[in-house]
PDB file of N, CA and C in Angstrom:
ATOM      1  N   UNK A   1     190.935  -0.817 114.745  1.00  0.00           N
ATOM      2  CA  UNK A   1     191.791  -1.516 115.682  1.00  0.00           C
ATOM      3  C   UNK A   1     192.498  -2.664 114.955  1.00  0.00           C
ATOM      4  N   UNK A   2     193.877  -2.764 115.381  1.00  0.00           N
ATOM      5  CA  UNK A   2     194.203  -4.156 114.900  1.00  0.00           C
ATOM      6  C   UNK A   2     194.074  -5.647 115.078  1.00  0.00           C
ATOM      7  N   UNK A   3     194.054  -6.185 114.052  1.00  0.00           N
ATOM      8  CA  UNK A   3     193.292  -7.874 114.731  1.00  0.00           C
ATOM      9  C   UNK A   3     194.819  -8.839 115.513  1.00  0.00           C
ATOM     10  N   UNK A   4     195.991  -8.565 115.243  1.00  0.00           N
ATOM     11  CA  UNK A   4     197.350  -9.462 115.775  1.00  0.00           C
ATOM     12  C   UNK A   4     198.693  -8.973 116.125  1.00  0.00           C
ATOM     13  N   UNK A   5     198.941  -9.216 116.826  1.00  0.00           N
ATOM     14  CA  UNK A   5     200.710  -8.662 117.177  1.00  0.00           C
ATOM     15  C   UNK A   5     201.039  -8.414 115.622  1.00  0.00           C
ATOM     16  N   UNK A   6     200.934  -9.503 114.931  1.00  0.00           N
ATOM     17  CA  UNK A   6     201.505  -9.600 113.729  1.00  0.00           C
ATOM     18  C   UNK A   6     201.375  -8.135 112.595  1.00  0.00           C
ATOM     19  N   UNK A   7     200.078  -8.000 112.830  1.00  0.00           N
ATOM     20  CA  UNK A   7     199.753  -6.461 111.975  1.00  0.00           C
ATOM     21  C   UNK A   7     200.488  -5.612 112.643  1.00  0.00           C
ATOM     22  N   UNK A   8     200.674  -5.517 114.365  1.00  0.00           N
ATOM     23  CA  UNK A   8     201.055  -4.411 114.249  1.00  0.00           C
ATOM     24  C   UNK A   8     203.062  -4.263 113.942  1.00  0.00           C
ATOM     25  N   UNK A   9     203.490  -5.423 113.904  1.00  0.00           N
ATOM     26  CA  UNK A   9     204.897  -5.810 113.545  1.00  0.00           C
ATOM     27  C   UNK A   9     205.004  -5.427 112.268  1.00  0.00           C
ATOM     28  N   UNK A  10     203.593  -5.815 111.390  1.00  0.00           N
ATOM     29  CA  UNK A  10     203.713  -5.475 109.661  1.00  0.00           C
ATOM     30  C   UNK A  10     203.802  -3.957 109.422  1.00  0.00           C
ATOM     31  N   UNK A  11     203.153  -3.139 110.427  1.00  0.00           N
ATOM     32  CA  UNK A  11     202.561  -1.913 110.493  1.00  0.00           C
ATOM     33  C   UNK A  11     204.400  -1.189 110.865  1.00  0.00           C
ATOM     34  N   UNK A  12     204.427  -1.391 112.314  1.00  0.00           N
ATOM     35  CA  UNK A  12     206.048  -1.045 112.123  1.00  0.00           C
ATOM     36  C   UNK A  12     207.260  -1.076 111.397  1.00  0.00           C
ATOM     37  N   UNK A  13     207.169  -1.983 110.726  1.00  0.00           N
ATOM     38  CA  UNK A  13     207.983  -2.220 109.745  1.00  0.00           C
ATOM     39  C   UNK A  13     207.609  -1.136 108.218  1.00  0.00           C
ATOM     40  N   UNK A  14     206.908  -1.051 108.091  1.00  0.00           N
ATOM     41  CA  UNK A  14     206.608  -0.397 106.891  1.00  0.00           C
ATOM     42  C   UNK A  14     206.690   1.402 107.208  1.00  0.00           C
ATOM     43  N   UNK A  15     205.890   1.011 108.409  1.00  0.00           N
ATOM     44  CA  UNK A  15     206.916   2.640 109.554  1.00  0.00           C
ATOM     45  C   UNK A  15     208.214   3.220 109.311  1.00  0.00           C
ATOM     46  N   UNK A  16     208.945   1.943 109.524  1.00  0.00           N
ATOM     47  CA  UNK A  16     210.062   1.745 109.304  1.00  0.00           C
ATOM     48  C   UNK A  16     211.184   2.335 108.422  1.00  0.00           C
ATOM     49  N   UNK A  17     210.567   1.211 107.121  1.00  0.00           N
ATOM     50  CA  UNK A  17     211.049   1.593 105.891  1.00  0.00           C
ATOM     51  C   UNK A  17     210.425   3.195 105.185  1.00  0.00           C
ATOM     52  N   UNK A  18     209.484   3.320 105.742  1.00  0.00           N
ATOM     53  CA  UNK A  18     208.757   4.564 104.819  1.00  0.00           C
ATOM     54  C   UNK A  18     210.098   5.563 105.954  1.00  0.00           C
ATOM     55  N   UNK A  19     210.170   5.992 106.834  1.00  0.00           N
ATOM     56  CA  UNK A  19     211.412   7.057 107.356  1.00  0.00           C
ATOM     57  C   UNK A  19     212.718   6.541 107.094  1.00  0.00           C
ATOM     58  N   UNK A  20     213.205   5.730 106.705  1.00  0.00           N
ATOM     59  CA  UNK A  20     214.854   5.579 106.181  1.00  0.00           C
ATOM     60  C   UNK A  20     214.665   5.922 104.888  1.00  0.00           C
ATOM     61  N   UNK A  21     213.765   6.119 104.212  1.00  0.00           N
ATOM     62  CA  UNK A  21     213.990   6.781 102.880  1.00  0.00           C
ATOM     63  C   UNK A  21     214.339   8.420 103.356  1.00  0.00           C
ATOM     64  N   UNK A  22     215.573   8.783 102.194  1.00  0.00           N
ATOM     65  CA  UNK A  22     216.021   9.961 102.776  1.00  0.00           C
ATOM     66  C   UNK A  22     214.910  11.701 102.387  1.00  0.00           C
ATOM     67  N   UNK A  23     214.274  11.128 101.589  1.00  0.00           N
ATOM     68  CA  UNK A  23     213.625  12.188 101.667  1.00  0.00           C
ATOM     69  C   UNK A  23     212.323  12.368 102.578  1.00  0.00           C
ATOM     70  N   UNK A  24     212.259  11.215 103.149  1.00  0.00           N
ATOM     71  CA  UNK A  24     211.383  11.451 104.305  1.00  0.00           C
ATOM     72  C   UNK A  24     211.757  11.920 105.750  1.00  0.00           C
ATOM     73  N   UNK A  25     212.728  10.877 105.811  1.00  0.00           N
ATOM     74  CA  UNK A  25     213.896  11.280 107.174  1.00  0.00           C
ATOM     75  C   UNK A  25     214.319  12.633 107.146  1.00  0.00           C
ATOM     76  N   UNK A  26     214.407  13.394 105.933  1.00  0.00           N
ATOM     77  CA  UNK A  26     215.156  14.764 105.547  1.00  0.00           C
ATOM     78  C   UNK A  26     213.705  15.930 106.410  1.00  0.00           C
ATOM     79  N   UNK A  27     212.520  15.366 106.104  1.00  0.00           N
ATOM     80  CA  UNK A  27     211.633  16.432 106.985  1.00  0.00           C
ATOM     81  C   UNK A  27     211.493  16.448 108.420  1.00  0.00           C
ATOM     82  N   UNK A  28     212.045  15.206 108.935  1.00  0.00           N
ATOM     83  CA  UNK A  28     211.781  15.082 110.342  1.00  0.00           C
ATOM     84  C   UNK A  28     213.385  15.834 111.203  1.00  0.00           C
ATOM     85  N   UNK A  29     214.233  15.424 110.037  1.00  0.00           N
ATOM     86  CA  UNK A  29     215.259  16.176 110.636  1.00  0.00           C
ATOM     87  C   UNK A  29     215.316  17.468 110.647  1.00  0.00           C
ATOM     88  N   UNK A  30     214.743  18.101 109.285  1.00  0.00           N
ATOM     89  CA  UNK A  30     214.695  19.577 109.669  1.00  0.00           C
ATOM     90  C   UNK A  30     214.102  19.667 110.618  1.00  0.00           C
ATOM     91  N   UNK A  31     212.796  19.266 111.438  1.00  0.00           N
ATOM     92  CA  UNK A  31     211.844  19.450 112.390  1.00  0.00           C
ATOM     93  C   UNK A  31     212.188  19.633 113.336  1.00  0.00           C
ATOM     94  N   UNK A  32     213.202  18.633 113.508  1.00  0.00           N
ATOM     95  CA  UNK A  32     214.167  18.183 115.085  1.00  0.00           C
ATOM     96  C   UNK A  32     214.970  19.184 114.992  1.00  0.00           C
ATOM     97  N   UNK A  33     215.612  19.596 113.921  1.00  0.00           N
ATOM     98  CA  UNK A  33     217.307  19.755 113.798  1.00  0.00           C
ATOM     99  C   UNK A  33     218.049  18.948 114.387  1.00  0.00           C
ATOM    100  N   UNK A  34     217.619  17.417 114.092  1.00  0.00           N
ATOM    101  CA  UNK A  34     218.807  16.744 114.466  1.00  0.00           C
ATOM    102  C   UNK A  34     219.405  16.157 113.801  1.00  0.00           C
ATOM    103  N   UNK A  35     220.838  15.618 113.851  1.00  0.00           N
ATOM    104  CA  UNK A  35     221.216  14.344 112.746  1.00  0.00           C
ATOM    105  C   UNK A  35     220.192  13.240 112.287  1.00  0.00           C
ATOM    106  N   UNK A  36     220.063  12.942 110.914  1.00  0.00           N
ATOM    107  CA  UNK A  36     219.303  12.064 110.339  1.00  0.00           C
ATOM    108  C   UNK A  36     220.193  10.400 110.738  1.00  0.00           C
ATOM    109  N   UNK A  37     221.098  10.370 110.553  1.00  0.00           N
ATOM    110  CA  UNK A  37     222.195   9.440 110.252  1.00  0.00           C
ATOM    111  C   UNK A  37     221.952   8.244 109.037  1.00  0.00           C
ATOM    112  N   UNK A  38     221.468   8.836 107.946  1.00  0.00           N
ATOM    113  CA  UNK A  38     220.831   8.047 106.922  1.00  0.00           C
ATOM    114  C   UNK A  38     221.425   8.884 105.658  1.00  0.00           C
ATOM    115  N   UNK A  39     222.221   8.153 105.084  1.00  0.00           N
ATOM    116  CA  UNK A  39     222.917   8.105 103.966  1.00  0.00           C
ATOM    117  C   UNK A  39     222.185   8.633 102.596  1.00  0.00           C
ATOM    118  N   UNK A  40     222.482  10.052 101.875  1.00  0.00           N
ATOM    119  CA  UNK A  40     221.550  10.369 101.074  1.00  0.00           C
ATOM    120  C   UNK A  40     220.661  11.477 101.198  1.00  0.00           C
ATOM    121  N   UNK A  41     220.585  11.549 102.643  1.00  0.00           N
ATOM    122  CA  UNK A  41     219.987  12.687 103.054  1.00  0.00           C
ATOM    123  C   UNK A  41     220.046  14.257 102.657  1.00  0.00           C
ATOM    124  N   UNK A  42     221.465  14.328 102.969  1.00  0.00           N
ATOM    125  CA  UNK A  42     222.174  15.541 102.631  1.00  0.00           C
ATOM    126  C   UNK A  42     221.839  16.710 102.023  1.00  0.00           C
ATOM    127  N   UNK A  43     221.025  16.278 100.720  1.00  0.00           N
ATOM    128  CA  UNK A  43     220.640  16.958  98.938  1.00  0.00           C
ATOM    129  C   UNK A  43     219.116  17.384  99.849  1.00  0.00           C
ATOM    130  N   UNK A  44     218.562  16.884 101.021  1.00  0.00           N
ATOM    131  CA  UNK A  44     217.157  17.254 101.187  1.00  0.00           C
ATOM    132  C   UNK A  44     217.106  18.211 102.353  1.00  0.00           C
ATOM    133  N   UNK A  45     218.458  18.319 103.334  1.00  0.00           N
ATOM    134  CA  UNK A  45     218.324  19.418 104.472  1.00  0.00           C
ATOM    135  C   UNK A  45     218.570  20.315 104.382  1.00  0.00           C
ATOM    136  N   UNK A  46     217.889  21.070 105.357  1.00  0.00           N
ATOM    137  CA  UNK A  46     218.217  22.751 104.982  1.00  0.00           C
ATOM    138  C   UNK A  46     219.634  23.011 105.261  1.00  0.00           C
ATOM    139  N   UNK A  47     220.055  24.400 104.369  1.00  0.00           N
ATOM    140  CA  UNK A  47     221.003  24.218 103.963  1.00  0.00           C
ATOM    141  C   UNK A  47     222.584  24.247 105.520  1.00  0.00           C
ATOM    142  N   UNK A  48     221.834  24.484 106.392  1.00  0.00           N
ATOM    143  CA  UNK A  48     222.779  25.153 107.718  1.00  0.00           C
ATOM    144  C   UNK A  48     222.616  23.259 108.785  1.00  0.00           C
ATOM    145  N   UNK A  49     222.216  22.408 108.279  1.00  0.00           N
ATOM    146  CA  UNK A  49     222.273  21.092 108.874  1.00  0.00           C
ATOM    147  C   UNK A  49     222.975  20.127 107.953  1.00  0.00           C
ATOM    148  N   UNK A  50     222.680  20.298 106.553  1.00  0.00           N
ATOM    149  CA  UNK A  50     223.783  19.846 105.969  1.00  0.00           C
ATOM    150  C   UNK A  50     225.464  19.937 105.903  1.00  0.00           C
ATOM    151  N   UNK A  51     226.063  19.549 107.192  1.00  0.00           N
ATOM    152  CA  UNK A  51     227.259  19.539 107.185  1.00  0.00           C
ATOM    153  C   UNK A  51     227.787  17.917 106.881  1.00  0.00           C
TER     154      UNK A  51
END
């Protein structure tokens, strides 16, 4: 469990940053098939979402 708002603000944030990296964002979008809208992505989606 967490001990402060604060952890869990630290915790989101690092949430955060770990899915705007595009090769992470690139698996959730295939998942979805939805737009990533994160710059970079492109080189990591399958090939019929990469427009």
């Amino acid at each position: 469990m967490l001990d402060s708002q604060g952890e869990v603000m630290a915790l989101a944030a690092l949430h955060m940053d770990f899915l705007l990296e595009p090769e992470n964002i690139s698996a959730v979008t295939n998942y979805a098939r939805y737009n990533a809208g994160v710059t970079g992505v492109e080189e990591f989606l399958d090939p019929d979402l990469a427009t």
